[in-house]
PDB file of N, CA and C in Angstrom:
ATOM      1  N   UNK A   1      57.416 -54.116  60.872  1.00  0.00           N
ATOM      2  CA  UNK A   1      58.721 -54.513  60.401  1.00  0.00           C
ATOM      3  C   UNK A   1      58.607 -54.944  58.947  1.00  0.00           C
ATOM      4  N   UNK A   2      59.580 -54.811  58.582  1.00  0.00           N
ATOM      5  CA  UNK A   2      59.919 -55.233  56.717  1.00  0.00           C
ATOM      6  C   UNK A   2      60.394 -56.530  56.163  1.00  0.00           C
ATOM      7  N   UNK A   3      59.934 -57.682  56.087  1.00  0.00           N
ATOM      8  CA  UNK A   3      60.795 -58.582  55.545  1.00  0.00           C
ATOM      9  C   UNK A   3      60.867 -58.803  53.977  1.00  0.00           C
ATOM     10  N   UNK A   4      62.109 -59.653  53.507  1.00  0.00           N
ATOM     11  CA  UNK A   4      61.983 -59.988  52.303  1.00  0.00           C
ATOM     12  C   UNK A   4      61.709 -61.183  52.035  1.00  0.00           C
ATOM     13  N   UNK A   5      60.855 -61.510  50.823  1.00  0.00           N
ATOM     14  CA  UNK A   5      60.403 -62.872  50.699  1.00  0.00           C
ATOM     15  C   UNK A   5      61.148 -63.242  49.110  1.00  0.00           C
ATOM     16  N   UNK A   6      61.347 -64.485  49.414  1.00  0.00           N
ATOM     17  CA  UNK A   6      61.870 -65.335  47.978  1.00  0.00           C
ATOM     18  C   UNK A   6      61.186 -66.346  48.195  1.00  0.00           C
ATOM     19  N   UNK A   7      60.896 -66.437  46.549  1.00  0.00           N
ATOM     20  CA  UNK A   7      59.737 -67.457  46.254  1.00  0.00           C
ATOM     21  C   UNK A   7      60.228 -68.446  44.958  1.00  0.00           C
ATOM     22  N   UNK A   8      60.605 -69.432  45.465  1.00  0.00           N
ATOM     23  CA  UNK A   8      60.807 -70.294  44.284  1.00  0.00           C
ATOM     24  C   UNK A   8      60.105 -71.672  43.127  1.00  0.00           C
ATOM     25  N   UNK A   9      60.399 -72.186  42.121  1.00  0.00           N
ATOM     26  CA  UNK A   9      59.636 -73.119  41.445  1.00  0.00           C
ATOM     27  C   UNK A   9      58.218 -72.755  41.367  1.00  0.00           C
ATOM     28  N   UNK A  10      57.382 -73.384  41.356  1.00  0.00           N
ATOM     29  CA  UNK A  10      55.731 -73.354  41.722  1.00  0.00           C
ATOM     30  C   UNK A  10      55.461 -71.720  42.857  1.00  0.00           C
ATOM     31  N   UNK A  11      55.778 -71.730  43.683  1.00  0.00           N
ATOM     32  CA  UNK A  11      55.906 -70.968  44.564  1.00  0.00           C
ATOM     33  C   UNK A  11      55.746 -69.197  43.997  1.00  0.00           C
ATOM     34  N   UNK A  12      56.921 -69.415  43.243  1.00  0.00           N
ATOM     35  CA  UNK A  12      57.182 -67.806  42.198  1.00  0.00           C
ATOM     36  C   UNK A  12      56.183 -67.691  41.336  1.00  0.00           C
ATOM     37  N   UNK A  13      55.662 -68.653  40.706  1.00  0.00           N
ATOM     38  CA  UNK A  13      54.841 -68.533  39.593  1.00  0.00           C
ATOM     39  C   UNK A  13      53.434 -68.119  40.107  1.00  0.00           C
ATOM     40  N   UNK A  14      53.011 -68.956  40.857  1.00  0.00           N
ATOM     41  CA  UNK A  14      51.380 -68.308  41.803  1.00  0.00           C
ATOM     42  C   UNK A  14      51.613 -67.065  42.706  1.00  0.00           C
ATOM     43  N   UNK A  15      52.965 -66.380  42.846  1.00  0.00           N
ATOM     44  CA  UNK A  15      53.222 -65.190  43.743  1.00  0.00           C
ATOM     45  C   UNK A  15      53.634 -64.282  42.730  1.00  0.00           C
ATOM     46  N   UNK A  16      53.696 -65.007  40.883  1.00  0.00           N
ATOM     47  CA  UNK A  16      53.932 -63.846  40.046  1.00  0.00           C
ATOM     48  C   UNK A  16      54.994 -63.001  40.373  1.00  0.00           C
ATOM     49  N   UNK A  17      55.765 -63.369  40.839  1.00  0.00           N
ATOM     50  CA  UNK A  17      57.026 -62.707  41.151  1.00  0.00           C
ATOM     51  C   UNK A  17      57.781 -64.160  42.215  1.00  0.00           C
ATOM     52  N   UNK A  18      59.497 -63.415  42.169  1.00  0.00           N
ATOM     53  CA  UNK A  18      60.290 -64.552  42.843  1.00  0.00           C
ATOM     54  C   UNK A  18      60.812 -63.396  44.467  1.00  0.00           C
ATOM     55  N   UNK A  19      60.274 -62.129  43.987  1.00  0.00           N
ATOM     56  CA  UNK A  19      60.871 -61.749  45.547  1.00  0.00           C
ATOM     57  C   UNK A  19      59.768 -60.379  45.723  1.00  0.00           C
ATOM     58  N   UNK A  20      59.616 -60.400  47.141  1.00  0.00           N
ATOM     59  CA  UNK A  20      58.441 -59.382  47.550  1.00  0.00           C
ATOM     60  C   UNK A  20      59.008 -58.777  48.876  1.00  0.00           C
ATOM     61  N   UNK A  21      58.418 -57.765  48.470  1.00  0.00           N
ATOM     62  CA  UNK A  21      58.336 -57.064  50.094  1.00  0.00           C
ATOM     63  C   UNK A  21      57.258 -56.909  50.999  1.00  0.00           C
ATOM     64  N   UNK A  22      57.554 -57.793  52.510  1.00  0.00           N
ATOM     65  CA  UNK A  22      55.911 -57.549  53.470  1.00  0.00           C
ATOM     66  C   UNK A  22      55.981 -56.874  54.586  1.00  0.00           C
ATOM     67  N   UNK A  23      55.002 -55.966  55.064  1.00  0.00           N
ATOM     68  CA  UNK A  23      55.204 -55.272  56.338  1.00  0.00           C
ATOM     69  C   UNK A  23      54.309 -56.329  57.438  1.00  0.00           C
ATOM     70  N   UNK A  24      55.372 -56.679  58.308  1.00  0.00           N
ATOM     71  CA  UNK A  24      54.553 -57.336  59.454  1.00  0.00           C
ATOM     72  C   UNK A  24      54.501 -56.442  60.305  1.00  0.00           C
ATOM     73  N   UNK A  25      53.622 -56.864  61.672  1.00  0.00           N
ATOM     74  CA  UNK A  25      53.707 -56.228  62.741  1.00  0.00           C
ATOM     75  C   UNK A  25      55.036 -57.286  63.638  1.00  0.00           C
ATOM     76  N   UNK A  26      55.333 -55.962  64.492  1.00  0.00           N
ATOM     77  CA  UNK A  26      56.499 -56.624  65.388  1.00  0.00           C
ATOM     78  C   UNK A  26      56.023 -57.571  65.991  1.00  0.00           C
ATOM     79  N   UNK A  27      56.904 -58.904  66.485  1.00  0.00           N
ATOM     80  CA  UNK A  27      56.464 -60.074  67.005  1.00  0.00           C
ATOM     81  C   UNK A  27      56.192 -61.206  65.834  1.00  0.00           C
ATOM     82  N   UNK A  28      56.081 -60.706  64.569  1.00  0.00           N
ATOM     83  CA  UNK A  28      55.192 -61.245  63.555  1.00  0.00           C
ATOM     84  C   UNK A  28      56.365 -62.565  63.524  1.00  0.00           C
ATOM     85  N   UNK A  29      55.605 -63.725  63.058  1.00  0.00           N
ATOM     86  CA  UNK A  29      56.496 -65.335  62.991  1.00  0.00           C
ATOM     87  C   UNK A  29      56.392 -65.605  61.475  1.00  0.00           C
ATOM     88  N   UNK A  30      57.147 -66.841  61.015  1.00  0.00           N
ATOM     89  CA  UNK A  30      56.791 -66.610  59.132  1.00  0.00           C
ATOM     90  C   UNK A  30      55.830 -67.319  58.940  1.00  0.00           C
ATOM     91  N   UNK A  31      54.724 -68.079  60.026  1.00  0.00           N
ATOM     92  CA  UNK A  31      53.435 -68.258  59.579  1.00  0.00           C
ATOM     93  C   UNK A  31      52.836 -67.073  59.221  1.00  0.00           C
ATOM     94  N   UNK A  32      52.963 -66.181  60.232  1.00  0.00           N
ATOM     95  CA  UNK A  32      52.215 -64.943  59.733  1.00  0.00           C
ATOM     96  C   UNK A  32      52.088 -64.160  58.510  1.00  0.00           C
ATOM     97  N   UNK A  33      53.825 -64.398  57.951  1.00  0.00           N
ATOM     98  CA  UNK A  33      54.087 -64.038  56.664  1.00  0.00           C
ATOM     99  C   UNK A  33      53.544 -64.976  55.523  1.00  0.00           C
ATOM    100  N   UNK A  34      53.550 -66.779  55.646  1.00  0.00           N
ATOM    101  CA  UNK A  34      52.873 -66.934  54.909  1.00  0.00           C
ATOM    102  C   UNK A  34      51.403 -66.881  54.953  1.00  0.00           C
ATOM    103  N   UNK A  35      50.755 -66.597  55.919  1.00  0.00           N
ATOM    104  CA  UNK A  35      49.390 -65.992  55.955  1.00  0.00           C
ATOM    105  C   UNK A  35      48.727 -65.050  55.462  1.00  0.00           C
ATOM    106  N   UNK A  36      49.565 -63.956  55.410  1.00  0.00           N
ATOM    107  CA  UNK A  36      49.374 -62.960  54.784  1.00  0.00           C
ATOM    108  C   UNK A  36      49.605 -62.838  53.126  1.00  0.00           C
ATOM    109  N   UNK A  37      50.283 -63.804  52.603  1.00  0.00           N
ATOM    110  CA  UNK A  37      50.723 -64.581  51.151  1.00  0.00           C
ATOM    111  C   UNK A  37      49.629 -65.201  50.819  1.00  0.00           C
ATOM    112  N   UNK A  38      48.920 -65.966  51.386  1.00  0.00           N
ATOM    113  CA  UNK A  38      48.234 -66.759  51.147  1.00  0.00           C
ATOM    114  C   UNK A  38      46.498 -66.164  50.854  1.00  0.00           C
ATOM    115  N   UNK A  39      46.638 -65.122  52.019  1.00  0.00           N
ATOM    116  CA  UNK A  39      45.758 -63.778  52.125  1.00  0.00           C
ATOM    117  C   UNK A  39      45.174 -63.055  50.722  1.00  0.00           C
ATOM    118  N   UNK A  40      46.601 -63.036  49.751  1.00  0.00           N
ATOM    119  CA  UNK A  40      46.904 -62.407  48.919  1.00  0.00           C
ATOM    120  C   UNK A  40      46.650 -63.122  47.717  1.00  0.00           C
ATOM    121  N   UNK A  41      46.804 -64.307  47.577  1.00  0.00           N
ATOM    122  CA  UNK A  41      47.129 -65.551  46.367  1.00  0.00           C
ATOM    123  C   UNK A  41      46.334 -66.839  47.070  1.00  0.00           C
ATOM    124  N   UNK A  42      45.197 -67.087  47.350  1.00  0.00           N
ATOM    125  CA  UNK A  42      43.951 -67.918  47.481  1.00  0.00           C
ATOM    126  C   UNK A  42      44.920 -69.808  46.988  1.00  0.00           C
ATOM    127  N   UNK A  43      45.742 -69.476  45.889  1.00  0.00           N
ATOM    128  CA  UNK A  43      46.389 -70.608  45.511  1.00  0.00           C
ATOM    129  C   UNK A  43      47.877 -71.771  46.380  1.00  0.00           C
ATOM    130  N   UNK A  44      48.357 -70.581  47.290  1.00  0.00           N
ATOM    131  CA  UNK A  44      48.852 -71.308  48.380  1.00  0.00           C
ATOM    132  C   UNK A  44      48.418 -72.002  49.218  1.00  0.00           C
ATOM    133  N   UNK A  45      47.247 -72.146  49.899  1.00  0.00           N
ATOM    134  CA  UNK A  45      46.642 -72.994  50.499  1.00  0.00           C
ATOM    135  C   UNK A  45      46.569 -73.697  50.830  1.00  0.00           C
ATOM    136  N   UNK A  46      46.364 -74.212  49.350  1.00  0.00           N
ATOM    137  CA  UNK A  46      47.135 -75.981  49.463  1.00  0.00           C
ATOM    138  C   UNK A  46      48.218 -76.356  49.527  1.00  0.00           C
ATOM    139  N   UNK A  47      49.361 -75.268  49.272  1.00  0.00           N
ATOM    140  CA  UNK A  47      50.585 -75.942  49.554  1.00  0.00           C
ATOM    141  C   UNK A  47      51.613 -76.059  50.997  1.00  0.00           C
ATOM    142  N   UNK A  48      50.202 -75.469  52.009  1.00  0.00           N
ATOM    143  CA  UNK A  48      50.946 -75.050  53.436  1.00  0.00           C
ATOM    144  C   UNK A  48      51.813 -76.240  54.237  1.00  0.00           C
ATOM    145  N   UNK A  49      50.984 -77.082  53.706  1.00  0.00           N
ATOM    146  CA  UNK A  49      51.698 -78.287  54.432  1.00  0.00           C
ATOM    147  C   UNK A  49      53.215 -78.345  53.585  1.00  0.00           C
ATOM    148  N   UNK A  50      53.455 -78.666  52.684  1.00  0.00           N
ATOM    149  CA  UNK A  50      54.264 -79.294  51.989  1.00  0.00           C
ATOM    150  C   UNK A  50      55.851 -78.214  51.882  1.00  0.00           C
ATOM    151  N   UNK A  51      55.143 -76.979  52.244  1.00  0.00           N
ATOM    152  CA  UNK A  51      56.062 -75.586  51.861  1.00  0.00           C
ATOM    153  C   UNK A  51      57.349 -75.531  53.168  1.00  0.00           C
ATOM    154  N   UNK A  52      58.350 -75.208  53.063  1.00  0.00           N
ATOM    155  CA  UNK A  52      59.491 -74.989  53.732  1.00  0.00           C
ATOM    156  C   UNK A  52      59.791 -73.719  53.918  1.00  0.00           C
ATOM    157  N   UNK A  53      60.398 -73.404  54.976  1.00  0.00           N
ATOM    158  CA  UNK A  53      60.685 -71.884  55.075  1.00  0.00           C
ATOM    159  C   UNK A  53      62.232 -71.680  55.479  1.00  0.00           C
ATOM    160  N   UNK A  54      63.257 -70.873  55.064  1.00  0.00           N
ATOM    161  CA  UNK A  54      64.401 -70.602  55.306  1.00  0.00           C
ATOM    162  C   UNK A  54      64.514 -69.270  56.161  1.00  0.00           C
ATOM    163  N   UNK A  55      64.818 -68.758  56.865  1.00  0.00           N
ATOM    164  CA  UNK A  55      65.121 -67.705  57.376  1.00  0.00           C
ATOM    165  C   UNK A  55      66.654 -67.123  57.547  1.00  0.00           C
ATOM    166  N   UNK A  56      66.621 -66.110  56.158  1.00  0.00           N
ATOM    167  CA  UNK A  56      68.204 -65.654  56.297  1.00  0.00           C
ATOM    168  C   UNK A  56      69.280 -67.073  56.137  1.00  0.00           C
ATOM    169  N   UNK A  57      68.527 -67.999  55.264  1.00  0.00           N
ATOM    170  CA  UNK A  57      69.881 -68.784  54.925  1.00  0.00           C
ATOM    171  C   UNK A  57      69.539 -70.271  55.620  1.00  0.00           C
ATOM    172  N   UNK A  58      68.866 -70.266  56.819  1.00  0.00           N
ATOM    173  CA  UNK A  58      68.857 -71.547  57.343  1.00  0.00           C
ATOM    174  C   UNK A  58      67.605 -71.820  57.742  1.00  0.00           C
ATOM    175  N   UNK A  59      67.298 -73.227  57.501  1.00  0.00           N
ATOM    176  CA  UNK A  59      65.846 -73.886  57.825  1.00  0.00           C
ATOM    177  C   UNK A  59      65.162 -73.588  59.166  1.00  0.00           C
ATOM    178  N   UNK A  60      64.475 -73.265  59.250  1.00  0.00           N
ATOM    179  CA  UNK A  60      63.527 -73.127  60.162  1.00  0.00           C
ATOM    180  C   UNK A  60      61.955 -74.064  60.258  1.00  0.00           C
ATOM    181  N   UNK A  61      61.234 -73.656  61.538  1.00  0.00           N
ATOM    182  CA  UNK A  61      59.988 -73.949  61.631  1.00  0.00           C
ATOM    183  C   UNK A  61      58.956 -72.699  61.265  1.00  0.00           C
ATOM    184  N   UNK A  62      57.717 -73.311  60.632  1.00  0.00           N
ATOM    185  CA  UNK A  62      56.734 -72.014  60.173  1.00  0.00           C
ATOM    186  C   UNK A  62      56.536 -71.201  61.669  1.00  0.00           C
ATOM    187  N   UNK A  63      56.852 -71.113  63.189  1.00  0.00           N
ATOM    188  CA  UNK A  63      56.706 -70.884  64.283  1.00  0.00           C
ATOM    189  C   UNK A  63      57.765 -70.016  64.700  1.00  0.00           C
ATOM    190  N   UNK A  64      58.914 -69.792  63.424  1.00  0.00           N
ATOM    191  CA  UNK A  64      60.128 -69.094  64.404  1.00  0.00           C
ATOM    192  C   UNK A  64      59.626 -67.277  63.824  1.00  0.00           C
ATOM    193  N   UNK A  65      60.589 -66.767  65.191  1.00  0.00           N
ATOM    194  CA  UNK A  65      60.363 -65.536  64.997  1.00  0.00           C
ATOM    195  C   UNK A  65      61.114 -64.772  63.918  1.00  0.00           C
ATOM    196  N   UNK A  66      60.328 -63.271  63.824  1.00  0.00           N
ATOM    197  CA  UNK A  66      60.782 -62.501  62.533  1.00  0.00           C
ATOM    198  C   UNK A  66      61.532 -61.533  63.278  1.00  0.00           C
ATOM    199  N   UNK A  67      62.434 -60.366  62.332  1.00  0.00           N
ATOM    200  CA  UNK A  67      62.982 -59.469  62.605  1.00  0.00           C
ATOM    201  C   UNK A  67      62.900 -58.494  61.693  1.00  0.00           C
ATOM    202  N   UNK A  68      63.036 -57.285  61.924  1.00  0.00           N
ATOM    203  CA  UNK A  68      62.851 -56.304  60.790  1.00  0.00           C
ATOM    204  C   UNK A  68      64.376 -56.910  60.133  1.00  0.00           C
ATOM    205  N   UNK A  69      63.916 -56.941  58.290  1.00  0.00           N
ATOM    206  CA  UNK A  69      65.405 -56.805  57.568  1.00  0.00           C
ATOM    207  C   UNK A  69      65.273 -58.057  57.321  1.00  0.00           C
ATOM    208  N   UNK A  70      64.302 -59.040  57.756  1.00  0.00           N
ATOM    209  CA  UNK A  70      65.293 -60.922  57.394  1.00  0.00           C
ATOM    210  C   UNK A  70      64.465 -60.720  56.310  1.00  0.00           C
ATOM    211  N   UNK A  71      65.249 -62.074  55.514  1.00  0.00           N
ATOM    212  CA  UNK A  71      64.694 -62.294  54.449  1.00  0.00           C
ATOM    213  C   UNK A  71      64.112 -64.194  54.878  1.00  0.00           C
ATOM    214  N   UNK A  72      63.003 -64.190  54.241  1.00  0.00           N
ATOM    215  CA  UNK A  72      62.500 -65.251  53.443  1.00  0.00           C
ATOM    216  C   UNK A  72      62.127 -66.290  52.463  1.00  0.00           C
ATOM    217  N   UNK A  73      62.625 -67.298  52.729  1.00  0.00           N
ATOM    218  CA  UNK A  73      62.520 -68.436  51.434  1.00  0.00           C
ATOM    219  C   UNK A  73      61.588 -68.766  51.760  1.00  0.00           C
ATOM    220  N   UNK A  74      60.496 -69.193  50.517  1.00  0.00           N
ATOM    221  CA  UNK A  74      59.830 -70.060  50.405  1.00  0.00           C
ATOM    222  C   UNK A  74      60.347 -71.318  49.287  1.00  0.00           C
ATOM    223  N   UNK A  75      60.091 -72.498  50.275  1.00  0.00           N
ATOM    224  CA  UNK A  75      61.142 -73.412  49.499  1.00  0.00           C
ATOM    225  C   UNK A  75      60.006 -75.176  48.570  1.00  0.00           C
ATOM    226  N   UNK A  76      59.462 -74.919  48.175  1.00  0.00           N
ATOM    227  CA  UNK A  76      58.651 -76.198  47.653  1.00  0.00           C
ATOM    228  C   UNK A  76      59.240 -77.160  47.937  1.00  0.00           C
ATOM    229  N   UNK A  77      57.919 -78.097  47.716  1.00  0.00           N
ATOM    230  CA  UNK A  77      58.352 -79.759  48.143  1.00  0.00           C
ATOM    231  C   UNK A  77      59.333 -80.142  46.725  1.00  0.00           C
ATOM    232  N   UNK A  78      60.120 -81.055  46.749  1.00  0.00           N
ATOM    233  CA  UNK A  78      61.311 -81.494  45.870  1.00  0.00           C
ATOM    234  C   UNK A  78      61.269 -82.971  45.681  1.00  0.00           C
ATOM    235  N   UNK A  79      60.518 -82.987  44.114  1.00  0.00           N
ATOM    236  CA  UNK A  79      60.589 -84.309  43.528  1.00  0.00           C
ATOM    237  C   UNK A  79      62.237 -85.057  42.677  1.00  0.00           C
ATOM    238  N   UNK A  80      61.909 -86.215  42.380  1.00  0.00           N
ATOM    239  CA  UNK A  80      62.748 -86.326  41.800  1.00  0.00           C
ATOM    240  C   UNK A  80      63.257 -88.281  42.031  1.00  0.00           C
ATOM    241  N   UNK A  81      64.403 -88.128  41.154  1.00  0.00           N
ATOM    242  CA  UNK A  81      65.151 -89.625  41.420  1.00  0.00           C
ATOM    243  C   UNK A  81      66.268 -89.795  40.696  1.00  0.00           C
TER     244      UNK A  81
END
């Protein structure tokens, strides 16, 4: 299956791009997708904990399932005051 990934702040810059295309296998969850990111860019790693994932618009867990066609946020931790 095909998903799309968006990558923002910090996120875009170590993925050198803000949107990608990944082929999972069917069943695939968006750990898998960021696994395979991470696979790719050694520099995510460290940010697994801290990283958020959107699926098609709304928050999710790194555990929910994929579909051919969704898209993906990757959403950084958010400082500020």
């Amino acid at each position: 299956m095909r998903v799309r990934v968006l990558a923002f702040a910090r996120l875009r810059e170590l993925l050198a791009s803000g949107e990608l295309t990944l082929e999972l296998t069917s069943g695939a969850r968006v750990s898998d997708a960021w696994q395979m990111l991470a696979g790719r860019h050694a520099a995510l790693e460290h940010l697994a904990n801290s990283t958020r994932f959107a699926r098609n618009g709304q928050i999710v867990p790194s555990d929910a399932p994929l579909a051919d066609g969704d898209e993906i946020a990757l959403l950084p931790p958010v400082g500020g005051g």
